[in-house]
Protein backbone atom coordinates (compact mmCIF):
# COMPACT_ATOMS: atom_id res chain seq x y z
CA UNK A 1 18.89 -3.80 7.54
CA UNK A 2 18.43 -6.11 10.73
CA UNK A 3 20.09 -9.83 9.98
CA UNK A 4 17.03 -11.47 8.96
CA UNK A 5 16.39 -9.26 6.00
CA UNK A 6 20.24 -8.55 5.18
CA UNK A 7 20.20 -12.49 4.02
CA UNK A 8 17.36 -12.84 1.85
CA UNK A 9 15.49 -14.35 -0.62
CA UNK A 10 12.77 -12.13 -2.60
CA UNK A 11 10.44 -12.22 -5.39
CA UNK A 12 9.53 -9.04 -7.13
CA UNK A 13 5.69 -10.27 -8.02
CA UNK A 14 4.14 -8.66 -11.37
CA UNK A 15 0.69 -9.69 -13.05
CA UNK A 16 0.86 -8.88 -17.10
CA UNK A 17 -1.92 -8.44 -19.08
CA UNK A 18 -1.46 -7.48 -22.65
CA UNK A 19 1.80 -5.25 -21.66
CA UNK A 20 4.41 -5.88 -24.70
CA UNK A 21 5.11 -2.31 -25.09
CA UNK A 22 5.47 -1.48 -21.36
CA UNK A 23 7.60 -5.05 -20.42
CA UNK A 24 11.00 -4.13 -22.04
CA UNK A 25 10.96 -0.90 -19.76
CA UNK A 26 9.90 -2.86 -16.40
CA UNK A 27 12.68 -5.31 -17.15
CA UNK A 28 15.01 -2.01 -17.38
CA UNK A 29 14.59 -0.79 -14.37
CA UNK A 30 14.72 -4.95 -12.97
CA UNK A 31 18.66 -5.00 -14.25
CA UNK A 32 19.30 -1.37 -12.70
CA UNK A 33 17.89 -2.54 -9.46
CA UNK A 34 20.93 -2.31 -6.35
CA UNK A 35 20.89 -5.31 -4.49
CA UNK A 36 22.64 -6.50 -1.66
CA UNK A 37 25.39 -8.90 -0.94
CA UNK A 38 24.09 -11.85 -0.03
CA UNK A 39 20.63 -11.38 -1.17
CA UNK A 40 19.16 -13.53 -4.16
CA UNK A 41 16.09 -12.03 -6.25
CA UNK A 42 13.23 -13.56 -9.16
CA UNK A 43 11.12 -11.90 -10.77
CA UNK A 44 8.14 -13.96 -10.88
CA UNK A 45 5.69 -13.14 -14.23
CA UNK A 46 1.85 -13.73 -14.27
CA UNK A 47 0.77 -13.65 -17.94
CA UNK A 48 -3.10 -13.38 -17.59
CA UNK A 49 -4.60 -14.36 -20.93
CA UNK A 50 -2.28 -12.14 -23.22
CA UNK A 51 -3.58 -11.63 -26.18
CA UNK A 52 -0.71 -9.28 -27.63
CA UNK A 53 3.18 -10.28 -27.96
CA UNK A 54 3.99 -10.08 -23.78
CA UNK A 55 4.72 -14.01 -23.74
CA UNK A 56 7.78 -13.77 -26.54
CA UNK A 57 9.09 -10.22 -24.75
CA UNK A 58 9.32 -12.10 -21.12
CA UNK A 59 10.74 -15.21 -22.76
CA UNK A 60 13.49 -13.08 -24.39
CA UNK A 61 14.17 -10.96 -20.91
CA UNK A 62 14.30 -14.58 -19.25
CA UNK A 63 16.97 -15.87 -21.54
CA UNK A 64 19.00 -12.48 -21.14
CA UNK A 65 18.36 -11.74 -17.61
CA UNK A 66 20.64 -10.81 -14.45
CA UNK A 67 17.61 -12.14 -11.87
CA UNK A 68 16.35 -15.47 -11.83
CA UNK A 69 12.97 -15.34 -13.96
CA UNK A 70 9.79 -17.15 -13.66
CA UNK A 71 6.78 -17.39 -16.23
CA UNK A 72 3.84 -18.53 -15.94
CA UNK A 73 0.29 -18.56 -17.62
CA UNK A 74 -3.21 -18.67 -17.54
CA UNK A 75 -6.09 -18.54 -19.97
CA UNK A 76 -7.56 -15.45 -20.43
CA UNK A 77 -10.99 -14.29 -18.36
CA UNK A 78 -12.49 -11.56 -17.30
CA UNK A 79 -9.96 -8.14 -16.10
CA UNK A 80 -9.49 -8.92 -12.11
CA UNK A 81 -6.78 -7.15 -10.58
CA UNK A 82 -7.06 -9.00 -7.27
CA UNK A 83 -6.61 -12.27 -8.48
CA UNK A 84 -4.01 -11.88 -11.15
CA UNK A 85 -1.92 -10.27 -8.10
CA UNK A 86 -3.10 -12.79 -6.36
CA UNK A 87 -1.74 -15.42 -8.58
CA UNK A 88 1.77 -13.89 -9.13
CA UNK A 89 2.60 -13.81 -5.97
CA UNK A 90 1.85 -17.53 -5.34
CA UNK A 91 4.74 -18.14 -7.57
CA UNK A 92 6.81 -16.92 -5.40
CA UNK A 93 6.77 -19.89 -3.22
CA UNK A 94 8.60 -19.64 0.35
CA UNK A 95 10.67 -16.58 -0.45
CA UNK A 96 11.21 -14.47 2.61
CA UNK A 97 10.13 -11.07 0.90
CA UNK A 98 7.69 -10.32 -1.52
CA UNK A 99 7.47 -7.36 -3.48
CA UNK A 100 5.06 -6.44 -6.18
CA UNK A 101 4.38 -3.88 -8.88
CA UNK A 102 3.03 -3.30 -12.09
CA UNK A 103 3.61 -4.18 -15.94
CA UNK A 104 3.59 -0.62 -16.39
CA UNK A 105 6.16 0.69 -13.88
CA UNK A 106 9.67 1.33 -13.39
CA UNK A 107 10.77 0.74 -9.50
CA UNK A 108 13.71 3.05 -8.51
CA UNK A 109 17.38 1.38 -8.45
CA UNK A 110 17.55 1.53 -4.84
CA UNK A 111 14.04 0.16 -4.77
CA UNK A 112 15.09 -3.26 -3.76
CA UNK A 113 17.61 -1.82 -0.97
CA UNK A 114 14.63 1.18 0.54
CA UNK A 115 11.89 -1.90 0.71
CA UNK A 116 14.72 -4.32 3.18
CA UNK A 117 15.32 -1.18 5.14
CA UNK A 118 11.09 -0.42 6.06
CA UNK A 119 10.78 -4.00 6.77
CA UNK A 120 13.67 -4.06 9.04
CA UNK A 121 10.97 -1.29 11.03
CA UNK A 122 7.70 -2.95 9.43
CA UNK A 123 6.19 -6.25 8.56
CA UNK A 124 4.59 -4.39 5.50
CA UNK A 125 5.91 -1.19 3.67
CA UNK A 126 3.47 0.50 1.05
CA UNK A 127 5.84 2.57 -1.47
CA UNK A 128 5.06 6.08 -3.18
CA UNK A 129 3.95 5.89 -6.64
CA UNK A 130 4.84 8.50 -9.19
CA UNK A 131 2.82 8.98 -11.99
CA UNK A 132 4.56 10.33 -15.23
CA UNK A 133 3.39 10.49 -19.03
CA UNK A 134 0.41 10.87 -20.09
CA UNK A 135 -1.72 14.01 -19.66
CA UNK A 136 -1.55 16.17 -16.56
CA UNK A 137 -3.82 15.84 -13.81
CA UNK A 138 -3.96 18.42 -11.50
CA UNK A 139 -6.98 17.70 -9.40
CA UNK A 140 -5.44 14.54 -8.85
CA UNK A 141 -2.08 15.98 -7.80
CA UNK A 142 -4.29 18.02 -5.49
CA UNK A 143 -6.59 15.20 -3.92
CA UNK A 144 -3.00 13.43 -3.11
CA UNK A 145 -1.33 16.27 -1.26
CA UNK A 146 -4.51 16.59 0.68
CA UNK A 147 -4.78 12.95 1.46
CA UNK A 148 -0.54 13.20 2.12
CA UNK A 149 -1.47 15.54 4.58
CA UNK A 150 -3.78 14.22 6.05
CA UNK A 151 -2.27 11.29 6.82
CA UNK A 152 0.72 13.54 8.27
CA UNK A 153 -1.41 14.72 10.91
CA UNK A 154 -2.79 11.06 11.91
CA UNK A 155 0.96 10.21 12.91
CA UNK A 156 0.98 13.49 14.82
CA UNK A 157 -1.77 12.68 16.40
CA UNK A 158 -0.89 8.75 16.86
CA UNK A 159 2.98 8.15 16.31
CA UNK A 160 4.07 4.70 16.34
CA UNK A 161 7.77 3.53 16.17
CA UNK A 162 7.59 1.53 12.81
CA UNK A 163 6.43 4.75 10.61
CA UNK A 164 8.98 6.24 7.95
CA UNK A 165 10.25 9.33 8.36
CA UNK A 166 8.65 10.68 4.86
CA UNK A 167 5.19 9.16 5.22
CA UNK A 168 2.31 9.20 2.47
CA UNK A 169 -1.06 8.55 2.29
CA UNK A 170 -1.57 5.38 -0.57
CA UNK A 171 -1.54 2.10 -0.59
CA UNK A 172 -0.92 0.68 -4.09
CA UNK A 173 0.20 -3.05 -5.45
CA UNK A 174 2.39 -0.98 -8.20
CA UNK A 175 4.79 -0.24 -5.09
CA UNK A 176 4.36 -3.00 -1.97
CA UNK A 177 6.65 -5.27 -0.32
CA UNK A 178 6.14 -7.64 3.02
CA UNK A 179 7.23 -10.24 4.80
CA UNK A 180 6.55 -13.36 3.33
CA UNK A 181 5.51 -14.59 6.54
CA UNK A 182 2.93 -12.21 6.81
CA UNK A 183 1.67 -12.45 3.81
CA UNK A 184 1.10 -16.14 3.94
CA UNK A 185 -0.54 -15.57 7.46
CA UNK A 186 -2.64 -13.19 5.82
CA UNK A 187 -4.54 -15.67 3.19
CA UNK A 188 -3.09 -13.09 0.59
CA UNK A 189 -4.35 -10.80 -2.01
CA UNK A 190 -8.37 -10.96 -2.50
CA UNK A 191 -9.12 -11.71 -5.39
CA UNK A 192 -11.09 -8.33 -5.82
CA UNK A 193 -11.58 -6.86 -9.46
CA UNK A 194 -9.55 -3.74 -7.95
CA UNK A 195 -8.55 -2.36 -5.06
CA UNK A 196 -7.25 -5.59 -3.30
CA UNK A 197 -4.15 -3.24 -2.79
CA UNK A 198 -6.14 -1.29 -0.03
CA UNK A 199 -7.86 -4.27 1.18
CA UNK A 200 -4.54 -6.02 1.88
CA UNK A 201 -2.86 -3.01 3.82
CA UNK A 202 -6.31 -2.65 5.67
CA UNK A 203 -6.47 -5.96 6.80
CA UNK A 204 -2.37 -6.35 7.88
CA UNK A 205 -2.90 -3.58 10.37
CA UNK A 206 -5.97 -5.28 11.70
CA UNK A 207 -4.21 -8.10 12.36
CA UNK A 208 -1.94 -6.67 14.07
CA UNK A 209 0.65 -5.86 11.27
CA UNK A 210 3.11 -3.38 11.19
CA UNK A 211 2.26 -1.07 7.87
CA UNK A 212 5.03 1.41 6.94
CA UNK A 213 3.80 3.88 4.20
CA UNK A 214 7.04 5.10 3.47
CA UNK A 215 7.54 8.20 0.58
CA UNK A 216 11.07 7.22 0.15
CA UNK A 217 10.66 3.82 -1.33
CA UNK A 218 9.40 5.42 -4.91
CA UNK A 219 8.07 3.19 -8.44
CA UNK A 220 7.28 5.68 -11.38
CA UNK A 221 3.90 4.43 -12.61
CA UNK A 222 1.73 5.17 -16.13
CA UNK A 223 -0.67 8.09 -15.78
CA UNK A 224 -2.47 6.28 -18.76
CA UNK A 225 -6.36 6.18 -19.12
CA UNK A 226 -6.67 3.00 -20.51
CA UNK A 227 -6.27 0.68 -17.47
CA UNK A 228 -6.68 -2.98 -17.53
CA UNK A 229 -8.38 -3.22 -14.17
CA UNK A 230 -11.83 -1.77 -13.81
CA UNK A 231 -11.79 0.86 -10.59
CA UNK A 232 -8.00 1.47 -11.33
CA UNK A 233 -5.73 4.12 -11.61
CA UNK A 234 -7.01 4.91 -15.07
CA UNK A 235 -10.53 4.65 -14.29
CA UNK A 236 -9.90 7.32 -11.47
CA UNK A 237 -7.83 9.95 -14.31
CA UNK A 238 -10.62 9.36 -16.73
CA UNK A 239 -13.21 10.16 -13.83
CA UNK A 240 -10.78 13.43 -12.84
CA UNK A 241 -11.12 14.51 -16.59
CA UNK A 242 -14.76 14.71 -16.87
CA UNK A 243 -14.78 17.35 -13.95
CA UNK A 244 -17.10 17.49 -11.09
CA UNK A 245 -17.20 18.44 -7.56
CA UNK A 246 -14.48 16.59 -5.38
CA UNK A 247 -15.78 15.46 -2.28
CA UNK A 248 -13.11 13.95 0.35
CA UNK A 249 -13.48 13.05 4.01
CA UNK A 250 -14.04 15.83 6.50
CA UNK A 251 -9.77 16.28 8.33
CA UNK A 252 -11.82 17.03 11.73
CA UNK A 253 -13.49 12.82 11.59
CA UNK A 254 -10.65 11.43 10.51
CA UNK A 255 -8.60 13.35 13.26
CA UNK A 256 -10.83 11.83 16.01
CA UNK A 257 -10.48 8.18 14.75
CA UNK A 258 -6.34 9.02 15.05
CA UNK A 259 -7.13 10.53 18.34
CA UNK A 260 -9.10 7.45 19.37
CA UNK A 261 -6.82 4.93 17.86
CA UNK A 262 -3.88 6.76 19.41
CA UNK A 263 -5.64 6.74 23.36
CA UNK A 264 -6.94 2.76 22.52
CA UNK A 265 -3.24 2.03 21.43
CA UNK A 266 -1.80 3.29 24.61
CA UNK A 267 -4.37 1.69 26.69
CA UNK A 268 -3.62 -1.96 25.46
CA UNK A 269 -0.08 -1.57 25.36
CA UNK A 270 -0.02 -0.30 29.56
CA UNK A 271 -3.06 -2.78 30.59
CA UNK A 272 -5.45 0.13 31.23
CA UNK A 273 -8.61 -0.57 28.95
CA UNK A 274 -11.61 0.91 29.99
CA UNK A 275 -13.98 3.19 28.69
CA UNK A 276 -12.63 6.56 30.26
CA UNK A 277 -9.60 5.48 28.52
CA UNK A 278 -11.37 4.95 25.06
CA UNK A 279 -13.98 7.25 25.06
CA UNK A 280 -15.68 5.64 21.93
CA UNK A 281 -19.03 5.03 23.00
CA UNK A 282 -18.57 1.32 24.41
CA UNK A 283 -18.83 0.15 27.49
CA UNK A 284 -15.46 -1.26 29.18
CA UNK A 285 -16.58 -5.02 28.92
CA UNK A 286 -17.06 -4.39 25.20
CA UNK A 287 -13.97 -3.03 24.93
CA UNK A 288 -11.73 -5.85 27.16
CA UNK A 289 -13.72 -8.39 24.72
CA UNK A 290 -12.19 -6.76 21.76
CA UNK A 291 -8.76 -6.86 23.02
CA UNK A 292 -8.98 -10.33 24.08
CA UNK A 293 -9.27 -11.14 20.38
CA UNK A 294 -6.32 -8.92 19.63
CA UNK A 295 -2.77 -10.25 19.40
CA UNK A 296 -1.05 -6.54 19.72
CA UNK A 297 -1.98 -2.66 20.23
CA UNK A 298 -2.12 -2.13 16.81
CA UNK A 299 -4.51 -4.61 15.79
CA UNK A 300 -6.79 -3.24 18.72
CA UNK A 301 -6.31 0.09 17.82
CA UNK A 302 -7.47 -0.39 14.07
CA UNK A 303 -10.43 -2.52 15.35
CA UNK A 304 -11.88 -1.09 18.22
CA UNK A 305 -12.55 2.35 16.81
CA UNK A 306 -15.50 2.92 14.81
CA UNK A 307 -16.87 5.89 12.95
CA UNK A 308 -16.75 9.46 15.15
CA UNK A 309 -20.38 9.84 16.34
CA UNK A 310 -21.48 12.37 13.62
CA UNK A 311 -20.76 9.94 11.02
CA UNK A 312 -17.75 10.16 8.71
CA UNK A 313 -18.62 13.54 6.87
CA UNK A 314 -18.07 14.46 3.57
CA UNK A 315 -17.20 17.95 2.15
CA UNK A 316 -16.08 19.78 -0.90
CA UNK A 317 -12.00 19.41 -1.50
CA UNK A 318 -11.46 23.13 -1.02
CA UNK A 319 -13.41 23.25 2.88
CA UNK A 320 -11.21 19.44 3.73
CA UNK A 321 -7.97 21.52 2.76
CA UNK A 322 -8.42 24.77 5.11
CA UNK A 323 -10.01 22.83 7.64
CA UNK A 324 -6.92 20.65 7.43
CA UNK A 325 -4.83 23.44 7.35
CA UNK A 326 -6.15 24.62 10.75
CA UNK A 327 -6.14 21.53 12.57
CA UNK A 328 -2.44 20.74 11.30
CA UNK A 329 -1.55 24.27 12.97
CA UNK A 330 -2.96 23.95 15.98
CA UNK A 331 -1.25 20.36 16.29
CA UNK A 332 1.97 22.25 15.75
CA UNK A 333 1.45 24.59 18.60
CA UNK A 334 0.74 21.88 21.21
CA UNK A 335 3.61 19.88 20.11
C-alpha cells in the first residue's frame, strides 16, 4: 500500500432488498475481514423497501458489531439495482475508499487488504466474483473463461502499468472498490435497473480512470435464479438454463480495438497523434480534437476508437474460442 491508502477511511457499501436469510452470512465474512493498522471501516446498509425480517437482522449485527454500522431506509418501489447502489454508497459520505458488494455475498478475509493494494496501482479495482450454490452452470463457466481470455489477450496486445497480474474479464458491484475521489468526480452509480456495474467501470476509464480488474481480489457470490434486479446475475442463469445458441463477440474485432487503443495510447502519451499513428479511419484534426478533450492516454484511448470497420461481429461460442485460441498463439510467438 502507498501512504495515502495505508491511512484510510472506507465504507464497504451494500444495497438489501428482502435478504434476512443471506445478511447473517454477509455480516460473517464483515467480522473475518483483515484490516490494517491504522485503517477505520463502516459498513454502510441500504434497506430498499424490505418487506421480510432484514431491518431486525442488521439492527442486531449493528448492536454486536466489530465495524462501525450504518442503516438506513427507504420505502419500497420498483427493483432498480442502479439506484439502490446508488443510494448506499451516498451514505458513505467523504470516506476515502468505497467498496461495494452484495446482500448475498461473502468477500474474502483479505478482501479489505487485496482492494488497498489495486488502488495503490488503480483509481478503480473490479474484483472476481465466485459463484457457489445453487445449480451448476456450465455454459456459464464456459462463456467466462472465454471472456477471461479474451480479455488476457487485450493486455497483451495493450499493457498498461496499473493492470493486476491475474486479470479477468467482469465488472460486477458484488466485488468493486475506488477511490472516493473518483467516484464523487464521477456523478456515481446510474441509477440503471441493472448493469450500472458495467456502466460505472465503462465510464471511469473514459474519463481517464485507472480500472484494475484484478482476479486476486475474490467475493463468493449466490448462483441463485431468483434475483432481485431484473437483467442480473439470476436473470442471466435462468436464460443459460433454457439452452440456446451462445453467441459472443468475434476475438479477431475485439483484438483490433486493443490494437487500436494500444497505438492511440502511445500516441498521446509521446505527442505524436496523427492518423498514420491511429489508423482508425479519422482524419488527424479529428483525432487532435479528441485528445484536446482528454485529460490522459487512457481516457483517449477508450474514446477515440470506435467499432473495427466490419462492424463488431458476432459468432457462435465454439468458432470465438478457436479463433481465440489462434490469435492468443500467435501473440505468444511475437512476444
Amino acid at each position: 500500500m502507498t501512504s495515502d491508502t495505508a491511512r484510510s477511511s472506507i465504507a464497504i457499501c451494500v444495497p438489501v432488498r428482502d435478504e434476512a436469510a443471506a445478511l447473517p452470512h454477509l455480516f460473517d465474512a464483515v467480522e473475518a475481514l483483515a484490516v490494517p493498522a491504522g485503517v477505520t471501516v463502516t459498513l454502510c446498509l441500504l434497506l430498499d423497501g424490505c418487506r421480510d425480517g432484514s431491518a431486525p437482522v442488521a439492527e442486531r449485527y449493528r448492536s454486536v458489531a466489530r465495524h462501525q454500522v450504518q442503516v438506513a431506509q427507504v420505502a419500497r418501489g420498483a427493483p432498480n439495482a442502479g439506484l439502490a447502489r446508488r443510494r448506499a454508497m451516498a451514505m458513505a459520505g467523504t470516506a476515502d475508499i468505497l467498496l461495494t458488494t452484495d446482500a448475498d455475498s461473502r468477500p474474502a478475509p483479505d478482501w479489505v487488504e487485496a482492494m488497498l493494494a489495486g488502488l495503490a496501482h488503480a483509481d478503480v479495482v473490479a474484483g472476481r466474483v465466485v459463484r457457489e450454490g445453487g445449480v451448476a452452470a456450465p455454459l456459464q463457466d464456459r462463456i467466462e473463461r472465454y471472456y477471461d481470455a479474451l480479455f488476457a489477450l487485450r493486455r497483451a496486445l495493450d499493457p498498461v502499468e496499473w493492470e493486476a497480474p491475474m486479470t479477468h474479464h467482469h465488472a460486477s458491484g458484488a466485488n468493486m472498490g475506488m477511490r472516493g475521489s473518483a467516484y464523487r468526480a464521477l456523478g456515481g452509480f446510474l441509477p440503471l435497473p441493472s448493469g450500472e456495474d458495467a456502466r460505472f467501470v465503462d465510464d471511469a476509464a473514459r474519463g481517464g480512470c485507472r480500472v484494475r480488474r484484478d482476479a486476486g481480489v475474490v467475493v463468493r457470490t449466490s448462483a441463485r435464479r431468483s434475483g432481485r434486479a431484473a437483467g442480473g446475475l439470476a436473470h442471466a442463469l435462468r436464460t443459460l438454463d433454457r439452452g440456446g445458441a451462445v453467441q459472443v463477440a468475434h476475438p479477431a474485432d475485439a483484438a483490433w480495438q486493443y490494437r487500436m487503443q494500444a497505438a492511440a495510447r502511445a500516441a498521446f502519451l509521446r505527442g505524436g497523434i496523427n492518423a498514420r499513428a491511429v489508423p482508425i479511419g479519422l482524419t488527424t484534426d479529428h483525432l487532435i480534437g479528441v485528445a484536446r478533450d482528454c485529460p490522459d492516454a487512457e481516457a483517449f484511448a477508450m474514446r477515440v476508437v470506435p467499432v473495427p470497420p466490419t462492424g463488431m461481429r458476432q459468432v457462435t461460442l465454439a468458432v470465438a474460442e478457436a479463433e481465440l485460441a489462434m490469435l492468443a498463439g500467435a501473440q505468444a510467438v511475437a512476444a
